[in-house]
Structure formats: structure tokens, C-alpha cells
PDB file of N, CA and C in Angstrom:
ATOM      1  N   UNK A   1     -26.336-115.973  23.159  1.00  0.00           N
ATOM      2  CA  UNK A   1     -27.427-116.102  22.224  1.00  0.00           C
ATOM      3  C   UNK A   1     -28.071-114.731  21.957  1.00  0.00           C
ATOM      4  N   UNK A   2     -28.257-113.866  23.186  1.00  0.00           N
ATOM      5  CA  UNK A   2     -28.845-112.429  22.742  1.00  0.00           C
ATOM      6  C   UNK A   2     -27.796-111.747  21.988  1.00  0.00           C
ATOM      7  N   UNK A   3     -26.128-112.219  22.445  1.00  0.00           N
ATOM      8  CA  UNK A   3     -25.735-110.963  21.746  1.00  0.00           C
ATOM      9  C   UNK A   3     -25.694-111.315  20.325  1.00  0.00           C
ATOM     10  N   UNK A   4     -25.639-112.321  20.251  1.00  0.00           N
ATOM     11  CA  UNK A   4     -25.634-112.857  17.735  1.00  0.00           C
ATOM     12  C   UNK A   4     -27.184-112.081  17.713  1.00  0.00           C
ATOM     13  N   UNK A   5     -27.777-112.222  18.269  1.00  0.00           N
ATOM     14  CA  UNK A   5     -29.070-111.804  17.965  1.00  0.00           C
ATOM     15  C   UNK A   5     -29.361-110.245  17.323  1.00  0.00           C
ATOM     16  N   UNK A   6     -28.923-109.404  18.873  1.00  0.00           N
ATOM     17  CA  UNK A   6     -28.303-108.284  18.434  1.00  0.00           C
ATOM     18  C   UNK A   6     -27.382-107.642  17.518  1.00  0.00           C
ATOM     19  N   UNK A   7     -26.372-108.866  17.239  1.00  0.00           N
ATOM     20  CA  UNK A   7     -24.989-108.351  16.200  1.00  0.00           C
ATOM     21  C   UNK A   7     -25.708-108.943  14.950  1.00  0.00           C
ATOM     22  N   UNK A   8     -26.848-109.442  15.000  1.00  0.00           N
ATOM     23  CA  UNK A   8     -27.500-109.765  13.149  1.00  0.00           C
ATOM     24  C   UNK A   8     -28.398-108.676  12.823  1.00  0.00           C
ATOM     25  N   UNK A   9     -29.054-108.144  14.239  1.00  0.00           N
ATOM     26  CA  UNK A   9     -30.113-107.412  13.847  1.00  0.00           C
ATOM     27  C   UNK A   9     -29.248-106.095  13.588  1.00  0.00           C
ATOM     28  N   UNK A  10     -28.204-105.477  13.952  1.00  0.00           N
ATOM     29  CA  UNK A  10     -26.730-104.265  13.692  1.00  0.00           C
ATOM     30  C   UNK A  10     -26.604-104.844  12.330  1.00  0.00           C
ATOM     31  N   UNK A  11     -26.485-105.732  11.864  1.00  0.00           N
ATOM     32  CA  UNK A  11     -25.576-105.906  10.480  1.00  0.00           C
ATOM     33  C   UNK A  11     -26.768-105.669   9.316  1.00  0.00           C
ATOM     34  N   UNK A  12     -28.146-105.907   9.779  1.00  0.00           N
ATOM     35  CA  UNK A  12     -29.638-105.995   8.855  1.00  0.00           C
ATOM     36  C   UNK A  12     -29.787-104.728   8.725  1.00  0.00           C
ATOM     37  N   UNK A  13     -29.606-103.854   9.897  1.00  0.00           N
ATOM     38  CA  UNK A  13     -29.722-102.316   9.988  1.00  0.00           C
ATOM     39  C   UNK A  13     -28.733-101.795   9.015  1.00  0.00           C
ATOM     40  N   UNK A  14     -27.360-102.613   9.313  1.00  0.00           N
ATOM     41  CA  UNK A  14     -26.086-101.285   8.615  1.00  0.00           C
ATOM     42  C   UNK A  14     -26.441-101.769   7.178  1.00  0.00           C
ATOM     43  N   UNK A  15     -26.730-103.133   6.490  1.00  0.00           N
ATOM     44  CA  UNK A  15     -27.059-103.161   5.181  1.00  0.00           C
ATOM     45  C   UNK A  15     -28.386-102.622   4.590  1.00  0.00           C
ATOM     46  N   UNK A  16     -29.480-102.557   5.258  1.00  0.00           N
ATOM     47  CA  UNK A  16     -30.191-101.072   5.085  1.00  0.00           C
ATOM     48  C   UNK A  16     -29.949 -99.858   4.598  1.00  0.00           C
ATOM     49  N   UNK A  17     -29.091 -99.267   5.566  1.00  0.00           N
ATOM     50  CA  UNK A  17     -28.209 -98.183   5.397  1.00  0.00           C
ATOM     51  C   UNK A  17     -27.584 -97.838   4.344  1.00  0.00           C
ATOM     52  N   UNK A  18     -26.856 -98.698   4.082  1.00  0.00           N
ATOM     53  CA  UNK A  18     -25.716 -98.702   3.045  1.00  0.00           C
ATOM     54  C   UNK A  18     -26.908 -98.799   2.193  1.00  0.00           C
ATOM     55  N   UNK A  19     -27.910 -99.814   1.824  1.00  0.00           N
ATOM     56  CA  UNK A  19     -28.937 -99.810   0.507  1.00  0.00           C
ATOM     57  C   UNK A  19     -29.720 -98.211   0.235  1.00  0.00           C
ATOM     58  N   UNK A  20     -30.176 -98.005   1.167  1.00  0.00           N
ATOM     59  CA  UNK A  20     -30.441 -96.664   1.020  1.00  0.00           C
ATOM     60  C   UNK A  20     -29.831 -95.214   0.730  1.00  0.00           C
ATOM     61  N   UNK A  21     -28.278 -95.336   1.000  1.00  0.00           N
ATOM     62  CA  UNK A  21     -27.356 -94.372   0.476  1.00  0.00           C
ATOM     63  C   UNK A  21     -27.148 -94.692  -0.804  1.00  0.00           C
ATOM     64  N   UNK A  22     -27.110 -95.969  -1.401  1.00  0.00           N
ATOM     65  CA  UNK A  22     -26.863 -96.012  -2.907  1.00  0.00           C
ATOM     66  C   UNK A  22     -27.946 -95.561  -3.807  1.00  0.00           C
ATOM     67  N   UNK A  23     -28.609 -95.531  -3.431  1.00  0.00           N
ATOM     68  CA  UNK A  23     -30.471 -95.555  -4.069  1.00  0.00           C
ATOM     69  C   UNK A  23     -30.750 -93.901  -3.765  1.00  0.00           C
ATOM     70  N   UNK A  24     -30.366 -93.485  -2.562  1.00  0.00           N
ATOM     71  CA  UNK A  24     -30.690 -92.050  -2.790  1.00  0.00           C
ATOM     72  C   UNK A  24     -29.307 -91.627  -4.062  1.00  0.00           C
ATOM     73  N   UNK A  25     -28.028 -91.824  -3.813  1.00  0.00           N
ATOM     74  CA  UNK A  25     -27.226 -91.287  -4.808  1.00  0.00           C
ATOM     75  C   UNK A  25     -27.490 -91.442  -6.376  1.00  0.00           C
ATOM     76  N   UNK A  26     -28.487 -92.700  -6.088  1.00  0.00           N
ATOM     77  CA  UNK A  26     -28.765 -93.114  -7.953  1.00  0.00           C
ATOM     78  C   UNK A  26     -29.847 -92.070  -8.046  1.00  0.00           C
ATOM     79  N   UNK A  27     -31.134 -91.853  -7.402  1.00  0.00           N
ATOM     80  CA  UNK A  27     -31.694 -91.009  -7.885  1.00  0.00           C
ATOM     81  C   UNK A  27     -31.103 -89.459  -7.890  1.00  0.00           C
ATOM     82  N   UNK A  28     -30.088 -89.025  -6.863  1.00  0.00           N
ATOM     83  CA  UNK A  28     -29.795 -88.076  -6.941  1.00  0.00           C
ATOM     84  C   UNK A  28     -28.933 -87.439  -8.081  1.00  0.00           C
ATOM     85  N   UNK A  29     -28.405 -88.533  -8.859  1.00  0.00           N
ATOM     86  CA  UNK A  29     -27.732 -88.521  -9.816  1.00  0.00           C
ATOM     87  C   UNK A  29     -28.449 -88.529 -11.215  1.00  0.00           C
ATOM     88  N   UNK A  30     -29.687 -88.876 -11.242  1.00  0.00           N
ATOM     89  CA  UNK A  30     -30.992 -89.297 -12.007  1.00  0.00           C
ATOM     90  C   UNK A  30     -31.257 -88.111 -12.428  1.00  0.00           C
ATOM     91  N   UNK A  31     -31.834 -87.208 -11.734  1.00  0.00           N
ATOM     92  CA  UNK A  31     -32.040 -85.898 -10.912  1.00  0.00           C
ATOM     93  C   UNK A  31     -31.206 -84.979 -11.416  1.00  0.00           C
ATOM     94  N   UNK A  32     -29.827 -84.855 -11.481  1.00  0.00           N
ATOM     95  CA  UNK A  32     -28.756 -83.898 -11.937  1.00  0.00           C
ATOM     96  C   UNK A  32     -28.918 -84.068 -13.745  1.00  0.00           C
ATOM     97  N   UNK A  33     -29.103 -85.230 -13.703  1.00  0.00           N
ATOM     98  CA  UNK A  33     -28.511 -85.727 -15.220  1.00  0.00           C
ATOM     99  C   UNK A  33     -30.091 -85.424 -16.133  1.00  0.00           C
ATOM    100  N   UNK A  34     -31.007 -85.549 -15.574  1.00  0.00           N
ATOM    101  CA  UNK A  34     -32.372 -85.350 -15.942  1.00  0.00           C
ATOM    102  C   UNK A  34     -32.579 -83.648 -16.230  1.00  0.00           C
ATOM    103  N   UNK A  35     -32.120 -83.065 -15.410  1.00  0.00           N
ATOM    104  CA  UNK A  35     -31.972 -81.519 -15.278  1.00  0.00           C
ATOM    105  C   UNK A  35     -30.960 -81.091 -16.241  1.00  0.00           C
ATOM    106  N   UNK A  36     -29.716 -81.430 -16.368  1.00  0.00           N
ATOM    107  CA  UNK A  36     -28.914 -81.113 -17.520  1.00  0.00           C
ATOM    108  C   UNK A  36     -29.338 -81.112 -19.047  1.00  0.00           C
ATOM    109  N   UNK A  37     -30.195 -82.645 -19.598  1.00  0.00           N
ATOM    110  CA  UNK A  37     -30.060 -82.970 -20.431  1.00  0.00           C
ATOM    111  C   UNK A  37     -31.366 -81.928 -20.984  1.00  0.00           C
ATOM    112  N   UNK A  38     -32.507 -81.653 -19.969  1.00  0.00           N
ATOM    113  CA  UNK A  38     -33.894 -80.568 -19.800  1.00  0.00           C
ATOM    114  C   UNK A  38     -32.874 -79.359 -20.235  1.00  0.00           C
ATOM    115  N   UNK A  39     -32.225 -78.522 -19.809  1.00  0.00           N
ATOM    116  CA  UNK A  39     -31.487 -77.524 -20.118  1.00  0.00           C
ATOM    117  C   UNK A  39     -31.000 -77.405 -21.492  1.00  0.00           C
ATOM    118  N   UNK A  40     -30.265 -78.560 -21.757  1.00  0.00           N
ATOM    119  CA  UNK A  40     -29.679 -78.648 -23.071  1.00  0.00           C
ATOM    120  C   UNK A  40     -30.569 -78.623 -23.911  1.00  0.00           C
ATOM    121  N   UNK A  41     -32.264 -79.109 -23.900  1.00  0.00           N
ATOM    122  CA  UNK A  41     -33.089 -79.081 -24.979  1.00  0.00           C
ATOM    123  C   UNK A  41     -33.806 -77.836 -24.771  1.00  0.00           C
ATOM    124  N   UNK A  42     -33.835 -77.250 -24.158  1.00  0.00           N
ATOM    125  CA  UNK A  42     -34.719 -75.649 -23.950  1.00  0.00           C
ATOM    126  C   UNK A  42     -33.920 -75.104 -25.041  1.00  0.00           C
ATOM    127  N   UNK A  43     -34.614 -74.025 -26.170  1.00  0.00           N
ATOM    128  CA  UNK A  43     -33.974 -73.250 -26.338  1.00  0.00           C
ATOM    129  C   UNK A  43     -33.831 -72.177 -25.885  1.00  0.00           C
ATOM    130  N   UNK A  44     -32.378 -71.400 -26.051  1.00  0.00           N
ATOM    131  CA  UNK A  44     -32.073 -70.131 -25.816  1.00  0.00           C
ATOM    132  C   UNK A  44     -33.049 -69.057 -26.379  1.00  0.00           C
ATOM    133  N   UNK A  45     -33.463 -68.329 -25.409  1.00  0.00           N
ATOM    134  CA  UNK A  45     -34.670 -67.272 -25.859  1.00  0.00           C
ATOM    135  C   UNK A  45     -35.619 -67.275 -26.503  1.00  0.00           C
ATOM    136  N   UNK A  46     -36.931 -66.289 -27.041  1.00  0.00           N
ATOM    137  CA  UNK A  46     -37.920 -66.675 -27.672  1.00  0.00           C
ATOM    138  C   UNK A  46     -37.530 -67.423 -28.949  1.00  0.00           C
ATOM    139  N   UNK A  47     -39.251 -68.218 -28.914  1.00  0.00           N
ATOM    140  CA  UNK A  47     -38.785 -68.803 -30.066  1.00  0.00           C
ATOM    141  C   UNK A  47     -39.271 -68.023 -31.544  1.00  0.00           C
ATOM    142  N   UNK A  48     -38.587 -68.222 -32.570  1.00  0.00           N
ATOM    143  CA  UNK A  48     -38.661 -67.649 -33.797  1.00  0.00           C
ATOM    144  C   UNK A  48     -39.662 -68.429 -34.377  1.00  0.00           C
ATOM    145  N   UNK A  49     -40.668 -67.855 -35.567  1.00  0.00           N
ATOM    146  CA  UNK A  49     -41.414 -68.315 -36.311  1.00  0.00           C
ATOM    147  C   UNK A  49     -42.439 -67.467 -36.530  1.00  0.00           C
ATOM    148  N   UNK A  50     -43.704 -67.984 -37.842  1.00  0.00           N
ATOM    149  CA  UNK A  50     -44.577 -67.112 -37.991  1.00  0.00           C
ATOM    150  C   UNK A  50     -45.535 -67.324 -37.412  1.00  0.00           C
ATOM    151  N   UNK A  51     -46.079 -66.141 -37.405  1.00  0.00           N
ATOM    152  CA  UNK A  51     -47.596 -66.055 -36.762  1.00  0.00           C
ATOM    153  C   UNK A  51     -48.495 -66.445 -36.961  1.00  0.00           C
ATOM    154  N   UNK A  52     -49.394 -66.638 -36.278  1.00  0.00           N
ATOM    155  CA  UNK A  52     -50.620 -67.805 -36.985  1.00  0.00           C
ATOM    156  C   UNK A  52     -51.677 -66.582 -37.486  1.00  0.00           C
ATOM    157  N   UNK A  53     -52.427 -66.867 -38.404  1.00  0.00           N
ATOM    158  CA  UNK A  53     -53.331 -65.955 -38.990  1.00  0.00           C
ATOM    159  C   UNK A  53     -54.474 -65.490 -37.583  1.00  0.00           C
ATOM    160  N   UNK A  54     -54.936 -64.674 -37.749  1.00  0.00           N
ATOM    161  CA  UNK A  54     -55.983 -64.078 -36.132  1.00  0.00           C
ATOM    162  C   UNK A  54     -57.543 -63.921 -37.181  1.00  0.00           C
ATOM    163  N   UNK A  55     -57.937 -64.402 -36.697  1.00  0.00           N
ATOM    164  CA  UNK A  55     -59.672 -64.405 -37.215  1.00  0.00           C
ATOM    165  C   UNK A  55     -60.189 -62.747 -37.059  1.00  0.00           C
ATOM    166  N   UNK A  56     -60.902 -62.190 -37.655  1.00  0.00           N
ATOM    167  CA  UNK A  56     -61.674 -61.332 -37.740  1.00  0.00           C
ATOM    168  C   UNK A  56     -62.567 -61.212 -36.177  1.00  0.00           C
ATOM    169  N   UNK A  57     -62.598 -60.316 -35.573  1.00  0.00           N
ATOM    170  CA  UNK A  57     -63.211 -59.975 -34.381  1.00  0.00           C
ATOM    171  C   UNK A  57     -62.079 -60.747 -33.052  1.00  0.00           C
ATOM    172  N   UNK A  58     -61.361 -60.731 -33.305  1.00  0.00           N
ATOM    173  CA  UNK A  58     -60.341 -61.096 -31.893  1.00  0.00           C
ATOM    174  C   UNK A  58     -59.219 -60.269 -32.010  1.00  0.00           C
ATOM    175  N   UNK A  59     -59.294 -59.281 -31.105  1.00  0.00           N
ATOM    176  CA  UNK A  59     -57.941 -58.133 -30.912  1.00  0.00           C
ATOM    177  C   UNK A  59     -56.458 -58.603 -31.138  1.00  0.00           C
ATOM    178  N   UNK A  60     -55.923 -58.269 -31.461  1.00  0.00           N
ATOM    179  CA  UNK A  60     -54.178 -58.616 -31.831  1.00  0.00           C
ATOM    180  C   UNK A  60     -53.613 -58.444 -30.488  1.00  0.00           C
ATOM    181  N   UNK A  61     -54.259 -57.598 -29.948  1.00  0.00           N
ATOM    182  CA  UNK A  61     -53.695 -57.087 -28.055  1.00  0.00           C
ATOM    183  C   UNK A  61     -54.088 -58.904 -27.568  1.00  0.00           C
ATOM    184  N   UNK A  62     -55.108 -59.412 -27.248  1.00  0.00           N
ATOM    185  CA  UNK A  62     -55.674 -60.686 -27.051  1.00  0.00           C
ATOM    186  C   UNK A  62     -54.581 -61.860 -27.438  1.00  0.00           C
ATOM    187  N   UNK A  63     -54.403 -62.090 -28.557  1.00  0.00           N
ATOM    188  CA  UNK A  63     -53.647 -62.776 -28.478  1.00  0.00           C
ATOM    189  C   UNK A  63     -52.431 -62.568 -28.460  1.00  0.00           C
ATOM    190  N   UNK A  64     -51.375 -61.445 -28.152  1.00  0.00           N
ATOM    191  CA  UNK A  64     -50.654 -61.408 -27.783  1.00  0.00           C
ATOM    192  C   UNK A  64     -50.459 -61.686 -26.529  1.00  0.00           C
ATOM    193  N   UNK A  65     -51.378 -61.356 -25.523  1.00  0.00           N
ATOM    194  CA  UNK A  65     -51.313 -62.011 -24.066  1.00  0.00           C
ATOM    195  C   UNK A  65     -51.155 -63.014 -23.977  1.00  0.00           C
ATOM    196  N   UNK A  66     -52.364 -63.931 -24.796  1.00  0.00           N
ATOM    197  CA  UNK A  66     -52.322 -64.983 -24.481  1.00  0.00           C
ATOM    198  C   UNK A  66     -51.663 -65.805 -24.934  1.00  0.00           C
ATOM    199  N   UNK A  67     -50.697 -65.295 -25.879  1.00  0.00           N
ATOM    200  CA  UNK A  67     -49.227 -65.704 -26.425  1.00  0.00           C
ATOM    201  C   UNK A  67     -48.317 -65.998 -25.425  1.00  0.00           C
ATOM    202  N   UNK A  68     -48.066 -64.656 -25.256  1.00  0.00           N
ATOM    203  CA  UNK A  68     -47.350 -64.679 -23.733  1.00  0.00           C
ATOM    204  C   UNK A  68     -47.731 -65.305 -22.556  1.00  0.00           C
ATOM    205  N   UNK A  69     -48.945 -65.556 -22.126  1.00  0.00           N
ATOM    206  CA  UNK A  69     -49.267 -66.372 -20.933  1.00  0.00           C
ATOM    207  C   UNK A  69     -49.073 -68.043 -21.024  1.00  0.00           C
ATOM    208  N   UNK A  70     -49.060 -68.146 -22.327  1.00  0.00           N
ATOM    209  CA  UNK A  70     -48.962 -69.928 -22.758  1.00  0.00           C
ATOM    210  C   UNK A  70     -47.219 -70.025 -22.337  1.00  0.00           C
ATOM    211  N   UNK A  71     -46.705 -68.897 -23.432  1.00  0.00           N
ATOM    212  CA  UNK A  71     -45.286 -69.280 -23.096  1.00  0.00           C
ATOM    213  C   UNK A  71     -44.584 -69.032 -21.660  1.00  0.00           C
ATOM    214  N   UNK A  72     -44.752 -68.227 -21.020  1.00  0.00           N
ATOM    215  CA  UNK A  72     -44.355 -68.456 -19.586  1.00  0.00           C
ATOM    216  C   UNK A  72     -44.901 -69.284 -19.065  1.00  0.00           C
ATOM    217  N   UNK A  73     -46.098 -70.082 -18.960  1.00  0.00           N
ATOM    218  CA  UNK A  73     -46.629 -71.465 -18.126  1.00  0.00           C
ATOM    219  C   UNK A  73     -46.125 -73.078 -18.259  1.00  0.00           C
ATOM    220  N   UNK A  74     -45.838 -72.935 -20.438  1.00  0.00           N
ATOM    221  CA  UNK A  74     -45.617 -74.188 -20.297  1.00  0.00           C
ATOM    222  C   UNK A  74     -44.247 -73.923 -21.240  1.00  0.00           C
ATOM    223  N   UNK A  75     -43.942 -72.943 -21.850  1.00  0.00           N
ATOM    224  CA  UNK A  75     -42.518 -72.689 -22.495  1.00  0.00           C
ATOM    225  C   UNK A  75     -42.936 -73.067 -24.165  1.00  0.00           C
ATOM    226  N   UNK A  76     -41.836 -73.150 -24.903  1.00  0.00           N
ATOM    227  CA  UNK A  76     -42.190 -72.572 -26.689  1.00  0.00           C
ATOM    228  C   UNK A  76     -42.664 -73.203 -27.205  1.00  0.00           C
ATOM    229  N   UNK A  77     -44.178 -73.723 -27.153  1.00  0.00           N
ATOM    230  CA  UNK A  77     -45.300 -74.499 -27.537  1.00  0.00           C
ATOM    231  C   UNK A  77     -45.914 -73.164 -28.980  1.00  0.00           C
ATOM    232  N   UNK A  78     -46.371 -74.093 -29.669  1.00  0.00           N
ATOM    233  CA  UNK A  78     -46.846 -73.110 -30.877  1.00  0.00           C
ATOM    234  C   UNK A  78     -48.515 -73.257 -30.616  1.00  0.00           C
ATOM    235  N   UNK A  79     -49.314 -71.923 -31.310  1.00  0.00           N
ATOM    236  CA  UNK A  79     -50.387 -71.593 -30.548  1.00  0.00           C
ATOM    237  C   UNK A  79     -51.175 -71.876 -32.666  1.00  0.00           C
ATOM    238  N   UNK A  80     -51.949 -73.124 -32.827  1.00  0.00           N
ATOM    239  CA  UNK A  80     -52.008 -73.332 -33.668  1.00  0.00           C
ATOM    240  C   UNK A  80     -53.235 -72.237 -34.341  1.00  0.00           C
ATOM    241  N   UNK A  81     -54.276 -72.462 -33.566  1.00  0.00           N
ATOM    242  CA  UNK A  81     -55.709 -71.634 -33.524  1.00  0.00           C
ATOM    243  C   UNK A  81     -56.176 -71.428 -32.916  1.00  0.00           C
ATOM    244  N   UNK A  82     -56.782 -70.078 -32.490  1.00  0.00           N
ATOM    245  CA  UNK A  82     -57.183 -69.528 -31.895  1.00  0.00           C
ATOM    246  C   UNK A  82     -58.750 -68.579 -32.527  1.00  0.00           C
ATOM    247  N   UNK A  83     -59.818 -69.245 -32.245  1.00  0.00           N
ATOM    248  CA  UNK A  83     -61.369 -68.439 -32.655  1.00  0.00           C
ATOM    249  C   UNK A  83     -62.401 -68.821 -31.823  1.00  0.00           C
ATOM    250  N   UNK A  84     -63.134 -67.966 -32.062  1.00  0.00           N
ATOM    251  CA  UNK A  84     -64.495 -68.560 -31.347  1.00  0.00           C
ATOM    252  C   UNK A  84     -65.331 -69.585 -30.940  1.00  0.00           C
ATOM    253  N   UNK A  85     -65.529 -70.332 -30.485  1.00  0.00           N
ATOM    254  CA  UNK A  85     -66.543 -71.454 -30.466  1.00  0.00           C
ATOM    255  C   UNK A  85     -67.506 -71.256 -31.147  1.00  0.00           C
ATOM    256  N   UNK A  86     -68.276 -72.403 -31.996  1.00  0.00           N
ATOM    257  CA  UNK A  86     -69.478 -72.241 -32.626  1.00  0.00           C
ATOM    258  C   UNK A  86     -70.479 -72.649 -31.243  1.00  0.00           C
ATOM    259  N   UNK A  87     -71.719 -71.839 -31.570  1.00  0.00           N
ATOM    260  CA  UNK A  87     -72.795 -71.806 -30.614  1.00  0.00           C
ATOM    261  C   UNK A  87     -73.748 -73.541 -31.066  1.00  0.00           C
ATOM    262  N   UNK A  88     -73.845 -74.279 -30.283  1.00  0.00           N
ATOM    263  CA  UNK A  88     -74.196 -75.614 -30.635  1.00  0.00           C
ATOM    264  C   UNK A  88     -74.829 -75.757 -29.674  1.00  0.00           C
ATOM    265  N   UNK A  89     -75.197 -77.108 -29.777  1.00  0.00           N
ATOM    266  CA  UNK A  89     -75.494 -77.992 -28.247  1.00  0.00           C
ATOM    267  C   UNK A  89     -74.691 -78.163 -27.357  1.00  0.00           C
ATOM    268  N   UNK A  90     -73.301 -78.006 -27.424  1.00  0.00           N
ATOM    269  CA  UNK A  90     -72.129 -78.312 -26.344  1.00  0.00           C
ATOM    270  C   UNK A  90     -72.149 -76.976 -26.300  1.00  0.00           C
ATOM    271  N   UNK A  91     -72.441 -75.731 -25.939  1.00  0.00           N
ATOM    272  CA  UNK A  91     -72.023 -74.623 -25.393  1.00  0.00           C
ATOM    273  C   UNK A  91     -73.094 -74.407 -24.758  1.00  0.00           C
ATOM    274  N   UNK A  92     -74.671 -74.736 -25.170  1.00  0.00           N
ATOM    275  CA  UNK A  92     -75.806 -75.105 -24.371  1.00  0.00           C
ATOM    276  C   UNK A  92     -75.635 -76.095 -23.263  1.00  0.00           C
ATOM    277  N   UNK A  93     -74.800 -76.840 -23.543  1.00  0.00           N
ATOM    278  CA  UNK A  93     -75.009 -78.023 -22.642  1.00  0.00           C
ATOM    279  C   UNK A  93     -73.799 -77.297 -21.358  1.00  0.00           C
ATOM    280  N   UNK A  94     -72.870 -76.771 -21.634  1.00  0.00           N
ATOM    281  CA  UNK A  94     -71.583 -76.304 -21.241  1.00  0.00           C
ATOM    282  C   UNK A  94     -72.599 -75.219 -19.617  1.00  0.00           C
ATOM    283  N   UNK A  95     -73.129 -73.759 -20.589  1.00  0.00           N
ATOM    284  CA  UNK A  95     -73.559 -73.317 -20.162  1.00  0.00           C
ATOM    285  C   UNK A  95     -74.974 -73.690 -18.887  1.00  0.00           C
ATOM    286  N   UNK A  96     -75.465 -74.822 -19.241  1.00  0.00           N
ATOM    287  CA  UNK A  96     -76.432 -75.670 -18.154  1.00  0.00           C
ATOM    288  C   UNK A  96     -75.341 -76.228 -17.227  1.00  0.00           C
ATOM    289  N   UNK A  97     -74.391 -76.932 -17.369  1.00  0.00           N
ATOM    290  CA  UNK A  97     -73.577 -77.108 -16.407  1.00  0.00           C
ATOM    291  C   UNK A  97     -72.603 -76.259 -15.360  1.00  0.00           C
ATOM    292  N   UNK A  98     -72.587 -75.166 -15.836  1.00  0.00           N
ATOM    293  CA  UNK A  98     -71.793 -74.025 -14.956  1.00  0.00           C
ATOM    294  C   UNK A  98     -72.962 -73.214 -14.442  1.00  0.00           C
ATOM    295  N   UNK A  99     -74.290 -73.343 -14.493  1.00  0.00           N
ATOM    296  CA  UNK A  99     -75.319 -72.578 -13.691  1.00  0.00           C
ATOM    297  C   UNK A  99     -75.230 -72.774 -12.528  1.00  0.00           C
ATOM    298  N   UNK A 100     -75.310 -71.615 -11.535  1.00  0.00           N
ATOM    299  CA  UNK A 100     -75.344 -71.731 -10.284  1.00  0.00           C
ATOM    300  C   UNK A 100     -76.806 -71.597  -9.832  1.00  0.00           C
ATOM    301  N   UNK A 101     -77.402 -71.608 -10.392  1.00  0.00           N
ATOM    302  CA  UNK A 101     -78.998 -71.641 -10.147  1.00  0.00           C
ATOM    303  C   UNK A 101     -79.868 -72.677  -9.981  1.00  0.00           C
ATOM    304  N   UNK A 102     -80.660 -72.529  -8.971  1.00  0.00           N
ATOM    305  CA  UNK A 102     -80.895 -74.073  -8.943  1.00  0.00           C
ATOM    306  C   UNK A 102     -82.416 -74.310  -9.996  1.00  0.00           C
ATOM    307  N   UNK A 103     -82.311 -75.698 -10.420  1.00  0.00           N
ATOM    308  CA  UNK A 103     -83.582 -76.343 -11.329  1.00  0.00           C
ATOM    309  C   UNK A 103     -84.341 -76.101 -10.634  1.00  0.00           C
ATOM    310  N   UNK A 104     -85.903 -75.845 -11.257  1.00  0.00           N
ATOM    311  CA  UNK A 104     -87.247 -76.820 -10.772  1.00  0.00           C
ATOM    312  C   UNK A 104     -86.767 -78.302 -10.697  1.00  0.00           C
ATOM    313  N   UNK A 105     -87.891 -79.026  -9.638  1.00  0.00           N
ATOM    314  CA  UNK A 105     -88.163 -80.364  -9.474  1.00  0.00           C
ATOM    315  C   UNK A 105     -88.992 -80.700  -9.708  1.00  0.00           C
TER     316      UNK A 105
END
């Protein structure tokens, strides 16, 4: 009686086993094929196109960095506009929230 016991609880284990080698190979295969098909849609080298117009008072040096810093972080995303914030209530409100100073009570 112990040993069926033992030889069911060996056979629960080895079909475990075996479930878990198929399941890692499916994702591992998931994984290869996910990575290939990512490759195939990157394009080869920078990407071509025109430049977006640059507002008056923002350096051409400026956004060229930050040309370059977009595209090495997230890859050939187009940089639609780029200007100043208008001074409003949300840059008031912005600026009250990043104070490190403390209120009156």
C-alpha cells in the first residue's frame, strides 16, 4: 500500500516535470520568435525625414540633443513639437507642488 502510494506520488512528480519542460520550451520559443519578428520591424539606421519647424528662442544645439536622447531611449519615434509652456495656472499650480518649502499653518 505505501509503495502505489509512493509510485503515484513519482508519476504526479514526473508529469509535472514533463509539464513544465513543455511550457518553458513554448515560452522559450515565444521569446526567440518575439525577438526576431522585433528585429525585422526596426529599421536599419537613422531614420530619414523632415524636420520639424523650431520656435523662435530654443537653440537648434537643444533640440538636437534632445533629438538624440529620445532616439537612443525609445528608438525612431518622431518629435512632433517642441516649445515653451504657456505660463497659466498649471505651471503655478506645477510650481506649488515641487516646493520644498514648507507652508504656513
Amino acid at each position: 500500500m505505501i509503495t502505489a502510494a509512493i509510485i503515484k506520488a513519482l508519476q504526479v512528480y514526473g508529469i509535472a516535470i514533463v509539464i513544465s519542460l513543455l511550457v518553458a520550451l513554448l515560452i522559450k520559443g515565444m521569446v526567440v520568435l518575439g525577438a526576431r519578428l522585433e528585429k525585422k520591424a526596426q529599421p536599419s539606421g537613422m531614420p530619414l525625414g523632415t524636420v520639424c519647424p523650431i520656435d523662435r528662442g530654443i537653440p537648434e544645439e537643444d533640440v538636437a540633443a534632445l533629438s538624440a536622447a529620445i532616439f537612443a531611449m525609445i528608438g525612431s519615434h518622431r518629435i512632433l513639437h517642441i516649445a515653451p509652456t504657456a505660463h497659466g495656472w498649471t505651471s503655478g499650480g506645477r510650481a506649488t507642488q515641487h516646493t520644498h518649502t514648507p507652508r504656513p499653518r
